[in-house]
PDB file of N, CA and C in Angstrom:
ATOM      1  N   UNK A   1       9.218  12.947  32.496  1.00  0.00           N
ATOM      2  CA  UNK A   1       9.364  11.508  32.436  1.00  0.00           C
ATOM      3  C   UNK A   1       7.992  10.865  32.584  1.00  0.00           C
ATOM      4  N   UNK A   2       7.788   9.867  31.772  1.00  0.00           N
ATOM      5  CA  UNK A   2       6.736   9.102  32.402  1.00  0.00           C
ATOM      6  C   UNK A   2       6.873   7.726  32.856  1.00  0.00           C
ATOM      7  N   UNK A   3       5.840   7.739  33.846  1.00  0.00           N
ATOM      8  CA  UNK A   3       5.967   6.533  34.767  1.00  0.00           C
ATOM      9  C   UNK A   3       5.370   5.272  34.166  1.00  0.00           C
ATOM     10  N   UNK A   4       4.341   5.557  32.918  1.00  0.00           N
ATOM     11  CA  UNK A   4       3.201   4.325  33.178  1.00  0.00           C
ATOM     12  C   UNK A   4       3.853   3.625  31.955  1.00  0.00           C
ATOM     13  N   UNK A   5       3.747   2.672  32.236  1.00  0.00           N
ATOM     14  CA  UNK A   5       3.976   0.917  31.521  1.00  0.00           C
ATOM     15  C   UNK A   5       2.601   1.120  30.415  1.00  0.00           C
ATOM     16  N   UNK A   6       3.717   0.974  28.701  1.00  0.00           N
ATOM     17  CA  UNK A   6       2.670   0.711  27.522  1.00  0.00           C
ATOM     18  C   UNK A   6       2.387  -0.481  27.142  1.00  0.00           C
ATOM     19  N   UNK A   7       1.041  -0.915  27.219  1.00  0.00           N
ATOM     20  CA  UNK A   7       0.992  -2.199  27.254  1.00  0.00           C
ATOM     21  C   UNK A   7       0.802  -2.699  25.659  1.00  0.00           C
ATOM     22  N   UNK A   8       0.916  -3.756  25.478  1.00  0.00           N
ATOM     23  CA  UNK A   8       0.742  -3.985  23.914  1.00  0.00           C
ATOM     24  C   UNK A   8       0.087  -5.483  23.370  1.00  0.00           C
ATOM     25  N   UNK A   9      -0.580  -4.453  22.786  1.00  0.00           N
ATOM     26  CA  UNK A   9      -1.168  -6.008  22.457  1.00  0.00           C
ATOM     27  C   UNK A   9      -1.087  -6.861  21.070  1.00  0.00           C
ATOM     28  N   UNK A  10      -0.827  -7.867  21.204  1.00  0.00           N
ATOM     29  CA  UNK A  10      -0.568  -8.609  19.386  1.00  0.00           C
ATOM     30  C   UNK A  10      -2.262  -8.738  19.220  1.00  0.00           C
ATOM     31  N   UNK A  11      -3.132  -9.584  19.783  1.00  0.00           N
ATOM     32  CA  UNK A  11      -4.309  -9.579  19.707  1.00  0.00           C
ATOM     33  C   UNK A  11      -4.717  -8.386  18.840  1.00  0.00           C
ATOM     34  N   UNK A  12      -4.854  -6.969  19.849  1.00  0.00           N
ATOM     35  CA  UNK A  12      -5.517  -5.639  18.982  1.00  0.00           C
ATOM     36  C   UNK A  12      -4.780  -5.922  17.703  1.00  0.00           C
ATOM     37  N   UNK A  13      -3.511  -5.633  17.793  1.00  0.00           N
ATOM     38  CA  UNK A  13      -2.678  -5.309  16.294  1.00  0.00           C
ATOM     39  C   UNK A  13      -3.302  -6.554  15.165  1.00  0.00           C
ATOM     40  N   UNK A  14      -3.864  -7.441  15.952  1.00  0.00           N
ATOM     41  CA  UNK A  14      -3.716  -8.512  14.574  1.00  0.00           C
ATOM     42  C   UNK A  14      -5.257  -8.167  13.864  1.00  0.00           C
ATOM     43  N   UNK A  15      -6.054  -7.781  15.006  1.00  0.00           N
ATOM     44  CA  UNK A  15      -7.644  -7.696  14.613  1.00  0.00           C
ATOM     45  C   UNK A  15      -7.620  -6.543  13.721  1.00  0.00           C
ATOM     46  N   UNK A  16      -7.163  -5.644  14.229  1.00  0.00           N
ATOM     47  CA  UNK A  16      -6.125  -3.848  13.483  1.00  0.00           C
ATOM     48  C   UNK A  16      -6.168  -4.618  12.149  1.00  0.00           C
ATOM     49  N   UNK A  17      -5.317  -5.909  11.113  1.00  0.00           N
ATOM     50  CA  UNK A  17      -5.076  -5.773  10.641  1.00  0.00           C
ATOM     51  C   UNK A  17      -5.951  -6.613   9.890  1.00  0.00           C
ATOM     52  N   UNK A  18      -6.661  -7.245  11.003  1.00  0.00           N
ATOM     53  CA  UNK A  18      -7.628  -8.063  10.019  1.00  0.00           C
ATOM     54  C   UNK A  18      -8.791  -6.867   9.302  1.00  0.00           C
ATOM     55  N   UNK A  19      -8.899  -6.059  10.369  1.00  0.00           N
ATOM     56  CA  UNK A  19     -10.005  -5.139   9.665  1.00  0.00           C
ATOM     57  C   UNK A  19      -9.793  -4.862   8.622  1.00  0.00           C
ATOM     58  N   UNK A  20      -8.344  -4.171   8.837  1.00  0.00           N
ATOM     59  CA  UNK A  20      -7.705  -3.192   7.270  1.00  0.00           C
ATOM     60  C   UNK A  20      -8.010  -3.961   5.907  1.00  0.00           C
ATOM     61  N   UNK A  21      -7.822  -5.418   6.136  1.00  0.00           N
ATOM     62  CA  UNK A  21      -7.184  -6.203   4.788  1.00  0.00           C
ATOM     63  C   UNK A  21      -8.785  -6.853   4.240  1.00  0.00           C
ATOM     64  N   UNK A  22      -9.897  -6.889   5.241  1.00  0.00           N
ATOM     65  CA  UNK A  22     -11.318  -7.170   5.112  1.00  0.00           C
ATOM     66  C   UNK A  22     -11.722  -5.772   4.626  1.00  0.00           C
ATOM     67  N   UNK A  23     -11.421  -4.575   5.261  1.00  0.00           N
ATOM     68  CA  UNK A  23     -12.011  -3.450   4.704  1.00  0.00           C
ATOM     69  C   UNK A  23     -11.473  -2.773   3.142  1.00  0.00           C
ATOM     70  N   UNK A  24     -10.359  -3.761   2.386  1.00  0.00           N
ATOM     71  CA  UNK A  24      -9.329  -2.914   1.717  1.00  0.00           C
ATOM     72  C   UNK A  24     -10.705  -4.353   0.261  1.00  0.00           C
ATOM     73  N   UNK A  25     -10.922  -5.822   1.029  1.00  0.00           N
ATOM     74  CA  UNK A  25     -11.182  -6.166   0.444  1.00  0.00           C
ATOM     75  C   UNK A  25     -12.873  -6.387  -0.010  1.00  0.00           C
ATOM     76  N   UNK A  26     -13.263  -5.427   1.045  1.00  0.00           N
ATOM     77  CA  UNK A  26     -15.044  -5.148   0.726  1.00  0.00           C
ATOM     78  C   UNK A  26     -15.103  -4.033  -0.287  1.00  0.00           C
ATOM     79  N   UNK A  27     -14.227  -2.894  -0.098  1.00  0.00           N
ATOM     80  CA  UNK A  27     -13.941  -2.150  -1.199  1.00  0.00           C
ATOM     81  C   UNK A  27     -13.715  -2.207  -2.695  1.00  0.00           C
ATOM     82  N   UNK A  28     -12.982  -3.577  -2.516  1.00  0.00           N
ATOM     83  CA  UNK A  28     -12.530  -4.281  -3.949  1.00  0.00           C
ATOM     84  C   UNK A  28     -13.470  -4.266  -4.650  1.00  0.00           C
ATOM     85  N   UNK A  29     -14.097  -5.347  -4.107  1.00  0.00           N
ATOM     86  CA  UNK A  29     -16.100  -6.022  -4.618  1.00  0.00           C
ATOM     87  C   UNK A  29     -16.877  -4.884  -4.612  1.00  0.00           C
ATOM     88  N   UNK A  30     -16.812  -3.964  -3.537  1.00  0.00           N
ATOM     89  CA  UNK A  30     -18.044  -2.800  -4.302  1.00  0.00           C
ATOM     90  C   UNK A  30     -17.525  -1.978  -5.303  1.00  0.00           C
ATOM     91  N   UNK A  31     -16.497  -1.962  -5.538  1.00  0.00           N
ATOM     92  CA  UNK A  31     -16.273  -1.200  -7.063  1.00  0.00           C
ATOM     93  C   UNK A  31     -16.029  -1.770  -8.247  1.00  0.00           C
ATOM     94  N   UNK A  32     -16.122  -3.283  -8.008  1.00  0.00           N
ATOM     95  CA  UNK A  32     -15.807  -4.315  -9.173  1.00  0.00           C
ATOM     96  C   UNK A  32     -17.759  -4.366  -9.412  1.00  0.00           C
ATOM     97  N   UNK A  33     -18.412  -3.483  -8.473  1.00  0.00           N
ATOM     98  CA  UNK A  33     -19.791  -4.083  -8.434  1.00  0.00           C
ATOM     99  C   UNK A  33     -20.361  -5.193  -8.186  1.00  0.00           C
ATOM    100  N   UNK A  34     -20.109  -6.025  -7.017  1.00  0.00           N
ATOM    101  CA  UNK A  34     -20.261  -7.061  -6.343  1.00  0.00           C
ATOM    102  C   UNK A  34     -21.299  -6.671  -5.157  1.00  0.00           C
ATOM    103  N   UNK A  35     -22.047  -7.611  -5.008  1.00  0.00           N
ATOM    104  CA  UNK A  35     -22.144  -7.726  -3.527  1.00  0.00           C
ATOM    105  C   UNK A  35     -21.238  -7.914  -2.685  1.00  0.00           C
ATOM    106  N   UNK A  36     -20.482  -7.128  -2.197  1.00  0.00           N
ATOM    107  CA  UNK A  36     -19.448  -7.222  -1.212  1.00  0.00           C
ATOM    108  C   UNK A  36     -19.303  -8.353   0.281  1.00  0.00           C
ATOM    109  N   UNK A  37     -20.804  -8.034   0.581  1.00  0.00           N
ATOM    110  CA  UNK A  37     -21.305  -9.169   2.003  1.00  0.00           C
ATOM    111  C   UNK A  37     -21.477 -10.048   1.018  1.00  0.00           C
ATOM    112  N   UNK A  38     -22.325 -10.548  -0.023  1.00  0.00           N
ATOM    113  CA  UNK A  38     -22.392 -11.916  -0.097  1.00  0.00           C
ATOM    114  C   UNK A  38     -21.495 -13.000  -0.764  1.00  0.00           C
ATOM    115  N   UNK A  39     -20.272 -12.117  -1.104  1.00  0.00           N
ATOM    116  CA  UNK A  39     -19.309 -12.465  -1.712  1.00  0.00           C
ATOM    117  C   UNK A  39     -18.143 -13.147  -0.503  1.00  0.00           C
ATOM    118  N   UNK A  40     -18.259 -11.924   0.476  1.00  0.00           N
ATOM    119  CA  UNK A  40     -17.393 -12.691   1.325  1.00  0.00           C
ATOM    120  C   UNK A  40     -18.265 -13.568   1.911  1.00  0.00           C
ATOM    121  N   UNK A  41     -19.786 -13.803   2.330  1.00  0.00           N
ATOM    122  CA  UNK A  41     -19.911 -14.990   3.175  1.00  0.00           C
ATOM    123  C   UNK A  41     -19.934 -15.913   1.474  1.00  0.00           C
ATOM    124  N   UNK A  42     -19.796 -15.914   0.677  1.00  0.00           N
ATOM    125  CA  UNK A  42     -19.397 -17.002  -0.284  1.00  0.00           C
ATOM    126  C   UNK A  42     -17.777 -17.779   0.125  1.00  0.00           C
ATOM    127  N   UNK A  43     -17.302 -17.312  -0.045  1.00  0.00           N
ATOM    128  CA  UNK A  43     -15.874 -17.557   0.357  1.00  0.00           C
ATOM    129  C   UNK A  43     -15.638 -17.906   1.525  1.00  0.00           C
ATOM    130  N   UNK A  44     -16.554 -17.093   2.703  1.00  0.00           N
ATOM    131  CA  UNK A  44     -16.152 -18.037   3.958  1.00  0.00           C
ATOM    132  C   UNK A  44     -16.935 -19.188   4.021  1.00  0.00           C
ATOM    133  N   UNK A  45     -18.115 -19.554   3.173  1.00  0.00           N
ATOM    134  CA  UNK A  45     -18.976 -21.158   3.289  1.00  0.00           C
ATOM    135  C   UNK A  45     -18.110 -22.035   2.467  1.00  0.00           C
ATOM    136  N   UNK A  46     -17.440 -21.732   1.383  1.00  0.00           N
ATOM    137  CA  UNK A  46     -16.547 -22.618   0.394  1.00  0.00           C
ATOM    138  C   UNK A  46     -15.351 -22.557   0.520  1.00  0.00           C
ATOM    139  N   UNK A  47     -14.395 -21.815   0.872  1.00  0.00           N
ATOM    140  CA  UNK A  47     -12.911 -21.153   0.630  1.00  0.00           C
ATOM    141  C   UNK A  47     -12.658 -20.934  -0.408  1.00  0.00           C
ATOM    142  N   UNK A  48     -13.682 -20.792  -1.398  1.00  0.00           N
ATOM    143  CA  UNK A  48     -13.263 -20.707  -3.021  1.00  0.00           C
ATOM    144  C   UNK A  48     -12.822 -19.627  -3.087  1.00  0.00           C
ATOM    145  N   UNK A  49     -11.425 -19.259  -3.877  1.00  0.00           N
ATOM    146  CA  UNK A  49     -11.012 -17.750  -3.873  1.00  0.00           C
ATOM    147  C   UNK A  49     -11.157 -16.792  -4.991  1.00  0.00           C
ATOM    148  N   UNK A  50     -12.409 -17.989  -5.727  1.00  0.00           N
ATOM    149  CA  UNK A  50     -13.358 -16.938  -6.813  1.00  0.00           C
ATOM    150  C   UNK A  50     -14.030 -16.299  -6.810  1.00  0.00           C
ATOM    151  N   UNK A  51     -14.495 -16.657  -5.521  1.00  0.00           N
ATOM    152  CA  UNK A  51     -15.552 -15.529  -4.683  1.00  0.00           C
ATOM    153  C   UNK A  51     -15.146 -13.517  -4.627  1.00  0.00           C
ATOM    154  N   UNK A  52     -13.734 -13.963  -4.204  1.00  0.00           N
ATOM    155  CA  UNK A  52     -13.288 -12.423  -4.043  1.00  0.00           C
ATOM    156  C   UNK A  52     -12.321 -12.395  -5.672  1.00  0.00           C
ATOM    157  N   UNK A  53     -12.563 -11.020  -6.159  1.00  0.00           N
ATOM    158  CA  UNK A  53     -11.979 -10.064  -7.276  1.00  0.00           C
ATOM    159  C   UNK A  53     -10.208 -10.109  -6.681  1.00  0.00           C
ATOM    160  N   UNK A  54      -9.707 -10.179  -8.109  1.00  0.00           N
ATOM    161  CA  UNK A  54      -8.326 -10.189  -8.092  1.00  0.00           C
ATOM    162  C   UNK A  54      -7.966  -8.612  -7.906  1.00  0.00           C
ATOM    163  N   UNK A  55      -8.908  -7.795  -8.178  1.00  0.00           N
ATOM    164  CA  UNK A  55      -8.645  -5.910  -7.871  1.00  0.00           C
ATOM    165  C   UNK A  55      -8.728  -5.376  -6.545  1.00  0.00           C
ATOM    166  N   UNK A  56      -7.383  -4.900  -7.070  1.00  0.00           N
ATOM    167  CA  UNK A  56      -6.620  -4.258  -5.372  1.00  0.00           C
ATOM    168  C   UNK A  56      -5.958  -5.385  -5.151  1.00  0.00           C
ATOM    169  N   UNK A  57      -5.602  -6.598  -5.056  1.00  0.00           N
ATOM    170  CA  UNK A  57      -5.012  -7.829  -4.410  1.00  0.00           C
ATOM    171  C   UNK A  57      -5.575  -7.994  -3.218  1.00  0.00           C
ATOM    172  N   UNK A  58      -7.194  -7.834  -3.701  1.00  0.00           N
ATOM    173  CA  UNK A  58      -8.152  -8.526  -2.691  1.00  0.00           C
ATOM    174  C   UNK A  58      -8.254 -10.392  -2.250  1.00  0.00           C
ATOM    175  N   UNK A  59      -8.019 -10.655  -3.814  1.00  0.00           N
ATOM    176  CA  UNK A  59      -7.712 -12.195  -3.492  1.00  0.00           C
ATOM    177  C   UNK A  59      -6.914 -12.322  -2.994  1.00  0.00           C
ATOM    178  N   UNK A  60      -5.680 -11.934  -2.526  1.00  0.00           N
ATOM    179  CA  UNK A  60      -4.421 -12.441  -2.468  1.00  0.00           C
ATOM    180  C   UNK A  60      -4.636 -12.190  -0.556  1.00  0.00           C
ATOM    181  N   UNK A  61      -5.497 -11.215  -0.874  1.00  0.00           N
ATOM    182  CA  UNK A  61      -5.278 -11.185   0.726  1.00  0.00           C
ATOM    183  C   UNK A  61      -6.251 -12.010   1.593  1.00  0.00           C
ATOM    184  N   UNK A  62      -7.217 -11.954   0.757  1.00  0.00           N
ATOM    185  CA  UNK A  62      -8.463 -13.112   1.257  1.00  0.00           C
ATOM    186  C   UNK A  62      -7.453 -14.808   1.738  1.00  0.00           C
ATOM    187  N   UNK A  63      -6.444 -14.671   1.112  1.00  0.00           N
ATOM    188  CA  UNK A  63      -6.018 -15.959   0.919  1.00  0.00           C
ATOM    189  C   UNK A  63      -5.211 -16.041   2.464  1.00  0.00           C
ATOM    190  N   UNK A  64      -4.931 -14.737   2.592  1.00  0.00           N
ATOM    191  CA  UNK A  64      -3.789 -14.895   3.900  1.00  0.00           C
ATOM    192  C   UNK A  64      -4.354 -14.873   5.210  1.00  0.00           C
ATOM    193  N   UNK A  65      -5.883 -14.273   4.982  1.00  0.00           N
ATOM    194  CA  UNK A  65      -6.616 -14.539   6.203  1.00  0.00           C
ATOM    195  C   UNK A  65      -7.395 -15.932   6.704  1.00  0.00           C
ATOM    196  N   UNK A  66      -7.100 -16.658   8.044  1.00  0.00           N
ATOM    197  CA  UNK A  66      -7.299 -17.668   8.549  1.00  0.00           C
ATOM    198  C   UNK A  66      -9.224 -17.714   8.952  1.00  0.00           C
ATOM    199  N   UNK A  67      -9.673 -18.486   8.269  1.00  0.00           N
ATOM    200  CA  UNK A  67     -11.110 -18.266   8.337  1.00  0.00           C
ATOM    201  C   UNK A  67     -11.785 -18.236   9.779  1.00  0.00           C
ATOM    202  N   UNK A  68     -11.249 -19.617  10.451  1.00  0.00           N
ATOM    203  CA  UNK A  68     -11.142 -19.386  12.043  1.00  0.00           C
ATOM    204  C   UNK A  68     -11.625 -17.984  12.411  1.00  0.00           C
ATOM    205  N   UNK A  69     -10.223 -17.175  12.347  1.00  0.00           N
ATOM    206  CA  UNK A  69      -9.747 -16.122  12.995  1.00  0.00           C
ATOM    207  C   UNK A  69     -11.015 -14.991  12.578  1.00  0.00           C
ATOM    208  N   UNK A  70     -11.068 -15.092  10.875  1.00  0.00           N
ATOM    209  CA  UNK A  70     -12.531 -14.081  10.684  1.00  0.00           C
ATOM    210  C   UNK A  70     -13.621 -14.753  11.003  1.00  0.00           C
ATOM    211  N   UNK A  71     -14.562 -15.619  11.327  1.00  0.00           N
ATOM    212  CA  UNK A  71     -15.521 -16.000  11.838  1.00  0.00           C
ATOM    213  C   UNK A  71     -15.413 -15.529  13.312  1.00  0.00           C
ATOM    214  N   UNK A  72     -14.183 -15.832  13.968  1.00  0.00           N
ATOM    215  CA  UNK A  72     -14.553 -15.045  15.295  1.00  0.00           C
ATOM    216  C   UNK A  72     -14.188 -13.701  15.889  1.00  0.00           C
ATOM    217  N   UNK A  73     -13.553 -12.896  14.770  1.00  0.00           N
ATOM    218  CA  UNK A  73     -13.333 -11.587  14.943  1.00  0.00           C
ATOM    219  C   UNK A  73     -15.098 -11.015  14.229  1.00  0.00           C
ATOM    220  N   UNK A  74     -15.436 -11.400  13.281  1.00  0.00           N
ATOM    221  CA  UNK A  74     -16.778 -11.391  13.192  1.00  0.00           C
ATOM    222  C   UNK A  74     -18.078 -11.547  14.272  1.00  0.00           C
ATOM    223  N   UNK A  75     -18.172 -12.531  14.780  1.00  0.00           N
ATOM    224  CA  UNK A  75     -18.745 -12.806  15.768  1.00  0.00           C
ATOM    225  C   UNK A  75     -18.272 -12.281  16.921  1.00  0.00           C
ATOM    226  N   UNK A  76     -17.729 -12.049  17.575  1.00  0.00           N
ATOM    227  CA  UNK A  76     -16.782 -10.723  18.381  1.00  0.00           C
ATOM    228  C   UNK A  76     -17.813  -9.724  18.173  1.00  0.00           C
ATOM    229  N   UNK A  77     -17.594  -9.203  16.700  1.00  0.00           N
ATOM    230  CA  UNK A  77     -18.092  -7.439  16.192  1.00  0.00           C
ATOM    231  C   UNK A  77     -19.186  -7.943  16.697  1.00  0.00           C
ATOM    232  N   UNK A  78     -20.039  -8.701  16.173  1.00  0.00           N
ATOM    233  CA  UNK A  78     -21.395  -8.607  15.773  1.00  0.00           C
ATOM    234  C   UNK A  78     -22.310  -8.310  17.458  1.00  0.00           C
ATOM    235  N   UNK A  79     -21.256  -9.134  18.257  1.00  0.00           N
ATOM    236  CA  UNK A  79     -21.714  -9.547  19.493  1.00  0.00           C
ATOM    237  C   UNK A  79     -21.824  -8.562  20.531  1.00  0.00           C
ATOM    238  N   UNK A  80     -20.070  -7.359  19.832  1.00  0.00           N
ATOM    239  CA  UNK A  80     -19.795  -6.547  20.736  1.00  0.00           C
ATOM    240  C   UNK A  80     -19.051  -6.844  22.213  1.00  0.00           C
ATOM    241  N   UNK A  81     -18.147  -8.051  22.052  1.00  0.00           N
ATOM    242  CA  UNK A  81     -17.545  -8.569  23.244  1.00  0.00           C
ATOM    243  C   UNK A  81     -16.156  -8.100  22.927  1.00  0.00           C
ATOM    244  N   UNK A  82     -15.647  -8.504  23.817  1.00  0.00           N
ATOM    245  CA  UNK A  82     -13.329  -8.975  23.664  1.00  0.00           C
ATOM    246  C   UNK A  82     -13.345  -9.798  23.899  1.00  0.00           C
TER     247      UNK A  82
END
């Protein structure tokens, strides 16, 4: 049996998924042959969603992520905090 309490977090899971759908969509752009970084900081200075490639349903997902949320899961990484 075990005793210890699993704790859970929506936070991790959501950052979990922000990575996946940022990492599924840097992939997009480097094989469409993009600058991958300057494509997404294009899109995060404008919200234009011409910035990111319709391959893979990179746009589509660019679209579902809250810019907020990647500027400070970004700044987070960069910083190395929680």
């Amino acid at each position: 049996m075990h005793d210890q309490t699993v704790e859970f977090s929506m936070i991790d899971e959501k950052e979990s998924e922000l990575r996946k759908n940022l990492t599924t969509i840097y992939e997009a752009l480097r094989e469409k042959g993009y600058n991958p970084v300057n494509q997404i900081v294009g899109y995060i200075l404008s919200e234009d969603p011409t910035y990111i490639t319709t391959y893979n349903n990179a746009r589509s997902l660019i679209r579902h992520i809250d810019r907020d949320e990647l500027l400070q899961a970004l700044v987070k990484s960069y910083l190395k905090v929680k």
